[in-house]
PDB file of N, CA and C in Angstrom:
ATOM      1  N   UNK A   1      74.384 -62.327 -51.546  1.00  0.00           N
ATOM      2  CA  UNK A   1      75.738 -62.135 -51.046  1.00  0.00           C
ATOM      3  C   UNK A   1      76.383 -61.021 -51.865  1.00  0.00           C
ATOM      4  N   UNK A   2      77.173 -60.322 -51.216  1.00  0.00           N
ATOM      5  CA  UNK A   2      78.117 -58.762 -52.168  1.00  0.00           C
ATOM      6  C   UNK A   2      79.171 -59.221 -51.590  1.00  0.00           C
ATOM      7  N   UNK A   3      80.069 -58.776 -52.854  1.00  0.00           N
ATOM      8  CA  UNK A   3      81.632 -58.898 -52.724  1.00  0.00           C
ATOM      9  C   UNK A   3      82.339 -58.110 -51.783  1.00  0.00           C
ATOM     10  N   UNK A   4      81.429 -57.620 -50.925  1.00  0.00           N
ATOM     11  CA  UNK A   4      82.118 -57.429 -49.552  1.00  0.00           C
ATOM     12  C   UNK A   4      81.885 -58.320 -48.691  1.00  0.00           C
ATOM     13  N   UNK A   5      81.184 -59.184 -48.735  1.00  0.00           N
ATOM     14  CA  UNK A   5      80.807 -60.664 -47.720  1.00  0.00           C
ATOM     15  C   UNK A   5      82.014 -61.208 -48.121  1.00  0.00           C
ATOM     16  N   UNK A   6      82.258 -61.400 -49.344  1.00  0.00           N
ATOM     17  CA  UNK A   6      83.626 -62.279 -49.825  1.00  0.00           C
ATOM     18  C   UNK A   6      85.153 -61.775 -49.306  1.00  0.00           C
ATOM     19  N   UNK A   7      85.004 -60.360 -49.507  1.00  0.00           N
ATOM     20  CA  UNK A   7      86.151 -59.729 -49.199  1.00  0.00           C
ATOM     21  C   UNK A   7      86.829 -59.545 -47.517  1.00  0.00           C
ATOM     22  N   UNK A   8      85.232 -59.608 -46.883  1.00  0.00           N
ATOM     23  CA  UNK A   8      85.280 -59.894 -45.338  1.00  0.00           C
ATOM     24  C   UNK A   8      85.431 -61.679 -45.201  1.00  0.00           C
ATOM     25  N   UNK A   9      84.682 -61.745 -45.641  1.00  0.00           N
ATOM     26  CA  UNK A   9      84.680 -63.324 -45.598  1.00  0.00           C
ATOM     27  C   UNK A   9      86.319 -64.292 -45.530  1.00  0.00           C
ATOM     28  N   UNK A  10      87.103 -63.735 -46.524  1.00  0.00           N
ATOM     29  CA  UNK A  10      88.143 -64.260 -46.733  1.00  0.00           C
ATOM     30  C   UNK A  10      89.938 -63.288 -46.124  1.00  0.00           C
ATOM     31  N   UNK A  11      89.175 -62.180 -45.435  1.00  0.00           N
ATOM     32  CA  UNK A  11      90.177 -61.573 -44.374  1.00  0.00           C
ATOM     33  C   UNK A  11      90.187 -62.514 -43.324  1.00  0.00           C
ATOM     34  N   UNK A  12      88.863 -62.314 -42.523  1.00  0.00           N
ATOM     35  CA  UNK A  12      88.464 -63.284 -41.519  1.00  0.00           C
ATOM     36  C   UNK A  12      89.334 -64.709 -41.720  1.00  0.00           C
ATOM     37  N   UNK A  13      89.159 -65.374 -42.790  1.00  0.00           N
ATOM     38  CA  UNK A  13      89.618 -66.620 -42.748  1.00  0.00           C
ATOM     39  C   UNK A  13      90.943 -66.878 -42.888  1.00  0.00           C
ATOM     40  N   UNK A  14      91.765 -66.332 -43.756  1.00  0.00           N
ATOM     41  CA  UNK A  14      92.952 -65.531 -43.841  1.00  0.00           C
ATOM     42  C   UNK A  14      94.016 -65.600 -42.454  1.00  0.00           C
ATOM     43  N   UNK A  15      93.153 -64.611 -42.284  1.00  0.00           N
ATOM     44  CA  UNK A  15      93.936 -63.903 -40.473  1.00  0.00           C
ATOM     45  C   UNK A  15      93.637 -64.807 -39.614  1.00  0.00           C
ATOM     46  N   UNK A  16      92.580 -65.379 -39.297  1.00  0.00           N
ATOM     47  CA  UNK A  16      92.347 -66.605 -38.443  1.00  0.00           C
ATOM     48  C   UNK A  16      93.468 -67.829 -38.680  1.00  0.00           C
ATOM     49  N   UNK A  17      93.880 -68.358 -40.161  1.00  0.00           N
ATOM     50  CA  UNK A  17      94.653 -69.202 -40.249  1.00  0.00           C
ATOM     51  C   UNK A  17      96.635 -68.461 -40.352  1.00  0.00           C
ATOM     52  N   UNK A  18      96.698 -67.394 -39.644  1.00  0.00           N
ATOM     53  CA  UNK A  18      97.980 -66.963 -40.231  1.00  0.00           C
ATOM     54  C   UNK A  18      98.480 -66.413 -41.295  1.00  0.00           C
ATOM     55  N   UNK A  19      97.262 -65.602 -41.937  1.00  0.00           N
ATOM     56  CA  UNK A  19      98.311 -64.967 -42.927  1.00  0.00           C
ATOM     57  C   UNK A  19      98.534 -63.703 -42.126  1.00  0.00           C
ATOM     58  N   UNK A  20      99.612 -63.071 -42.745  1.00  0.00           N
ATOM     59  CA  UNK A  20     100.349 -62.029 -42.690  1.00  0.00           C
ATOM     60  C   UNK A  20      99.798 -60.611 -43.063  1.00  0.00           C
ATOM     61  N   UNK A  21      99.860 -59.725 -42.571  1.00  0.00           N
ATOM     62  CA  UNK A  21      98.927 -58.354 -43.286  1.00  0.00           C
ATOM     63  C   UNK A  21      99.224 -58.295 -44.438  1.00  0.00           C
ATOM     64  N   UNK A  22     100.634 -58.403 -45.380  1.00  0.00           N
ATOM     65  CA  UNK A  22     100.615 -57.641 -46.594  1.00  0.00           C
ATOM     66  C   UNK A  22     100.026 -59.540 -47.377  1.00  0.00           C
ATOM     67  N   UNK A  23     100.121 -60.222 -47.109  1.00  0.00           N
ATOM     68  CA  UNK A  23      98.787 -61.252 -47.918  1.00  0.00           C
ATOM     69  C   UNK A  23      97.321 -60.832 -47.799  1.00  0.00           C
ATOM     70  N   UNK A  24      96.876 -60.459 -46.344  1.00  0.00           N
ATOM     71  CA  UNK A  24      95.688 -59.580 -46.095  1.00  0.00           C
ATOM     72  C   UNK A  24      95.369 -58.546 -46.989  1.00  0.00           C
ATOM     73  N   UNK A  25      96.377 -57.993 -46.970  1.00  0.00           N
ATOM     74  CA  UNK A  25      96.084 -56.484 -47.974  1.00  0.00           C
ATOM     75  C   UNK A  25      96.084 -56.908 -49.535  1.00  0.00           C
ATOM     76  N   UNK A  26      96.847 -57.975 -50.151  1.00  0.00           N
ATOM     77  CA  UNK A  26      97.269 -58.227 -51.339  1.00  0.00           C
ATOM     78  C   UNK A  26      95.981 -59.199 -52.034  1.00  0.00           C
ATOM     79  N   UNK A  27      94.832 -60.202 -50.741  1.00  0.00           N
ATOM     80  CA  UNK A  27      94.163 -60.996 -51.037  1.00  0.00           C
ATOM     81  C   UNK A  27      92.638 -59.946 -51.344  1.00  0.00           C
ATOM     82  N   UNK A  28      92.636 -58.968 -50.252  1.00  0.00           N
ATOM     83  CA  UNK A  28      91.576 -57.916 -50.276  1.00  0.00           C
ATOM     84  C   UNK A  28      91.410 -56.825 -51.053  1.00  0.00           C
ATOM     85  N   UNK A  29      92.810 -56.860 -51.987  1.00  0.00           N
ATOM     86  CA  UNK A  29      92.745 -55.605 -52.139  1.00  0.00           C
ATOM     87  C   UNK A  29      93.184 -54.166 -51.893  1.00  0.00           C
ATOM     88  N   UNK A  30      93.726 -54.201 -50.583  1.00  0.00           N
ATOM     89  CA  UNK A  30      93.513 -53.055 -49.613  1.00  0.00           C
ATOM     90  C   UNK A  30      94.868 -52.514 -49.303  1.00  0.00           C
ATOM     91  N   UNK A  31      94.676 -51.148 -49.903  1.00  0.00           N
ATOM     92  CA  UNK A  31      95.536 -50.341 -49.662  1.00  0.00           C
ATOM     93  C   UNK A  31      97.202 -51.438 -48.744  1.00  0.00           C
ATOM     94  N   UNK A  32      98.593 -50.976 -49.329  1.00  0.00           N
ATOM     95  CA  UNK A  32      99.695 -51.055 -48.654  1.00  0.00           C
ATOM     96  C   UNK A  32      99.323 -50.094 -46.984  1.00  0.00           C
ATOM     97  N   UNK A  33      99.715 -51.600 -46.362  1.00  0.00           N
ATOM     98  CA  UNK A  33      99.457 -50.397 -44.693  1.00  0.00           C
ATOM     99  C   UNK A  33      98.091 -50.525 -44.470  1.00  0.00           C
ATOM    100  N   UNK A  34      97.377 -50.775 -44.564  1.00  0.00           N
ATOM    101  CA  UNK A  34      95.682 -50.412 -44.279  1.00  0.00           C
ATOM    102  C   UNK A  34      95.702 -51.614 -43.330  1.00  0.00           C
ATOM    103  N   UNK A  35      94.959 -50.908 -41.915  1.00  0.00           N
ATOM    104  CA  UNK A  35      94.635 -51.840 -40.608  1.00  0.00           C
ATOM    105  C   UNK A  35      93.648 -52.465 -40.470  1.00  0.00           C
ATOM    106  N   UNK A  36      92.873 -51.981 -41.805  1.00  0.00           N
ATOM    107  CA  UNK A  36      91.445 -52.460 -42.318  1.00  0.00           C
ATOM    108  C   UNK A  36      90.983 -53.689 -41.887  1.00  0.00           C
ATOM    109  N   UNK A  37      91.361 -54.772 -42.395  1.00  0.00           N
ATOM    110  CA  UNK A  37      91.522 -56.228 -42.429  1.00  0.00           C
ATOM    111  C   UNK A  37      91.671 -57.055 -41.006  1.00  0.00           C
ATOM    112  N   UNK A  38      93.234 -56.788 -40.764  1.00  0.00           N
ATOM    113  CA  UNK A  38      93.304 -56.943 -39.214  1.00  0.00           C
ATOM    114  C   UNK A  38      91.877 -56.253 -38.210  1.00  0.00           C
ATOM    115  N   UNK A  39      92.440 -55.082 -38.206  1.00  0.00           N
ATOM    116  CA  UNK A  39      91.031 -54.343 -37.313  1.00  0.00           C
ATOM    117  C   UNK A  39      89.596 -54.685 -37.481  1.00  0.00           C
ATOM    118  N   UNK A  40      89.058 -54.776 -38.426  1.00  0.00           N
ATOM    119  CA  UNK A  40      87.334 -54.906 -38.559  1.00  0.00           C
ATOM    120  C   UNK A  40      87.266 -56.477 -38.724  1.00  0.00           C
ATOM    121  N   UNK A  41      88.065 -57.162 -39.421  1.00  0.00           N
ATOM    122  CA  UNK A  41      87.861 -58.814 -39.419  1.00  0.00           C
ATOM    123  C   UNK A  41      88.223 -59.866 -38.830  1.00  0.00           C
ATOM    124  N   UNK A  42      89.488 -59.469 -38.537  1.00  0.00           N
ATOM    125  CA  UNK A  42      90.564 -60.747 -38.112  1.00  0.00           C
ATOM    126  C   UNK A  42      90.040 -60.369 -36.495  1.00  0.00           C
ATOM    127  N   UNK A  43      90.537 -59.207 -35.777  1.00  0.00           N
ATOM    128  CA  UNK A  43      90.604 -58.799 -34.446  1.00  0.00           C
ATOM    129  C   UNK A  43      88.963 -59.192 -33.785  1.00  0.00           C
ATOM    130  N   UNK A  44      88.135 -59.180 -34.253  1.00  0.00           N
ATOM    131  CA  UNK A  44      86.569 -59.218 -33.716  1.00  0.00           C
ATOM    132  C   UNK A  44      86.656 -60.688 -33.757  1.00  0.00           C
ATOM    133  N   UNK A  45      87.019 -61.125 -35.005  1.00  0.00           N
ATOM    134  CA  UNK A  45      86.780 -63.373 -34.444  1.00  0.00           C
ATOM    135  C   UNK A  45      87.709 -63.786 -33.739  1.00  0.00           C
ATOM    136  N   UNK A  46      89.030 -63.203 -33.584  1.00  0.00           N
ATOM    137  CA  UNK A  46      89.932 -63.700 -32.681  1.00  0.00           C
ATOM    138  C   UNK A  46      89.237 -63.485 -31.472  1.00  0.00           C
ATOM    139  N   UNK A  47      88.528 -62.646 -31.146  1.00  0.00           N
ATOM    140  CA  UNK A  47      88.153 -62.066 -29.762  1.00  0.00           C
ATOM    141  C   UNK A  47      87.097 -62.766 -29.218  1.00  0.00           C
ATOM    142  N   UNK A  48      86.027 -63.227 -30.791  1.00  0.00           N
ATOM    143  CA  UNK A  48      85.089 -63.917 -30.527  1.00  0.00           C
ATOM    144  C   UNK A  48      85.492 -65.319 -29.859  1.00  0.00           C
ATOM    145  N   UNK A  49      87.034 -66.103 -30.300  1.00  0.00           N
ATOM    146  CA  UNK A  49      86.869 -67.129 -29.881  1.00  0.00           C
ATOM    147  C   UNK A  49      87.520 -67.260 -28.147  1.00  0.00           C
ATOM    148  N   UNK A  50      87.718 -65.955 -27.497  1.00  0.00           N
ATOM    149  CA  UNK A  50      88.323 -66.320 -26.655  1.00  0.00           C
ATOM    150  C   UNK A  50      86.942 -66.044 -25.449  1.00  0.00           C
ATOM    151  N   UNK A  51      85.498 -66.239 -25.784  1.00  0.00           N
ATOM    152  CA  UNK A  51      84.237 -66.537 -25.273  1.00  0.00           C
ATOM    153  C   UNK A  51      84.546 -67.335 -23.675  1.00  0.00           C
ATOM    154  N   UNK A  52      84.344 -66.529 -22.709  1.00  0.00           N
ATOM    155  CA  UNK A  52      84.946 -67.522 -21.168  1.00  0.00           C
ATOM    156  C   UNK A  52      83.274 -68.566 -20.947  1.00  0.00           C
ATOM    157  N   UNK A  53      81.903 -67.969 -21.765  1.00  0.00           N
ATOM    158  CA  UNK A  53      81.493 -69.437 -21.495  1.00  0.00           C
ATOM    159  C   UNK A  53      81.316 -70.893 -22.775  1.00  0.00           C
ATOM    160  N   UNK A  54      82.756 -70.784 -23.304  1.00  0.00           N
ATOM    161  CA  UNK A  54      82.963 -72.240 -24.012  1.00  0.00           C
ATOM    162  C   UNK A  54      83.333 -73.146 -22.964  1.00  0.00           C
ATOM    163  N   UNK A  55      83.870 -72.425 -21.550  1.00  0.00           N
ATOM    164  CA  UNK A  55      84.684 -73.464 -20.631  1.00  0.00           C
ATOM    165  C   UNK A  55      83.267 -73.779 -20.148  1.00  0.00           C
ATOM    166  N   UNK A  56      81.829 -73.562 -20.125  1.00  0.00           N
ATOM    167  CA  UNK A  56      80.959 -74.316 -19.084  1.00  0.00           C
ATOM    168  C   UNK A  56      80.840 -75.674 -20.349  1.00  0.00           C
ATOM    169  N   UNK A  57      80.286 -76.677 -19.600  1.00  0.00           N
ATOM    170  CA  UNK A  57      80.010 -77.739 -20.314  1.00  0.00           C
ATOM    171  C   UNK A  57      78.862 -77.859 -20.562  1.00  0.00           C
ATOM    172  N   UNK A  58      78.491 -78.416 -22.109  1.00  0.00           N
ATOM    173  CA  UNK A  58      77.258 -78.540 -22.149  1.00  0.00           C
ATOM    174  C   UNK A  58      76.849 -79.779 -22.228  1.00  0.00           C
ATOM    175  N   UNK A  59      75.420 -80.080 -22.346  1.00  0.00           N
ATOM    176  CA  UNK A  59      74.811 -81.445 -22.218  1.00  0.00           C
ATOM    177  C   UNK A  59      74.840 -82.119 -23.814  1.00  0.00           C
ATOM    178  N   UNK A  60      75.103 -83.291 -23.921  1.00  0.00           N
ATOM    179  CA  UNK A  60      74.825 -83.544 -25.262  1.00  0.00           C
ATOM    180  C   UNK A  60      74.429 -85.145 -25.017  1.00  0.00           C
ATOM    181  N   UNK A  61      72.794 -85.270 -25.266  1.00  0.00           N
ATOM    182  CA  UNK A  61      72.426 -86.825 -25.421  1.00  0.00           C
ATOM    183  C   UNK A  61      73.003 -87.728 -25.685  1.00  0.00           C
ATOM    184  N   UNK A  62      73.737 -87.487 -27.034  1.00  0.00           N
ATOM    185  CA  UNK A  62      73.875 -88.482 -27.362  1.00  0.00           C
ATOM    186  C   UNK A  62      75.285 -89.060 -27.073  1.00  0.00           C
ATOM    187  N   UNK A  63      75.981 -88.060 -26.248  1.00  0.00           N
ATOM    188  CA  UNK A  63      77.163 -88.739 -25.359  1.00  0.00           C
ATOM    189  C   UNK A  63      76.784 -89.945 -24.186  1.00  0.00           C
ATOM    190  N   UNK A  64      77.353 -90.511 -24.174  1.00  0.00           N
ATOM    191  CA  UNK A  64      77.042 -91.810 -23.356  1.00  0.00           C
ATOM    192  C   UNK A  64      78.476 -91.968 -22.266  1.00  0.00           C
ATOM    193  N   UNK A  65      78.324 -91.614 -20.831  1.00  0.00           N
ATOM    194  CA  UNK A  65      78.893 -91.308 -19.604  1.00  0.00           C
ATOM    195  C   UNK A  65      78.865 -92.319 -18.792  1.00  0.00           C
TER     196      UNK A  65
END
């Protein structure tokens, strides 16, 4: 692991739970103003979770119907 896994790692998680850019920038590091954070981390998993096939259903055994 490199302290850019961490530094991505904890934008991502960050921005996913509501922080604010200048906590983004202040937790990372990163330049006052830098879109860094938002743009390359936060914006790609937000996007990831809005996936249109989470709505199909899947099968799971060990549910009982």
């Amino acid at each position: 692991m490199s302290s850019h896994s961490l530094r991505a790692g904890g934008a991502t998680d960050l921005g996913m739970n509501g922080a604010t850019d200048e906590e983004l920038e202040e937790a990372g590091r990163w330049k006052k103003g830098s879109r860094i954070p938002r743009e390359r981390y936060v914006r790609p998993a937000q996007d990831a979770s809005k996936d249109p096939f989470k709505k199909v259903p899947m099968h799971d055994p060990e549910t009982k119907t």
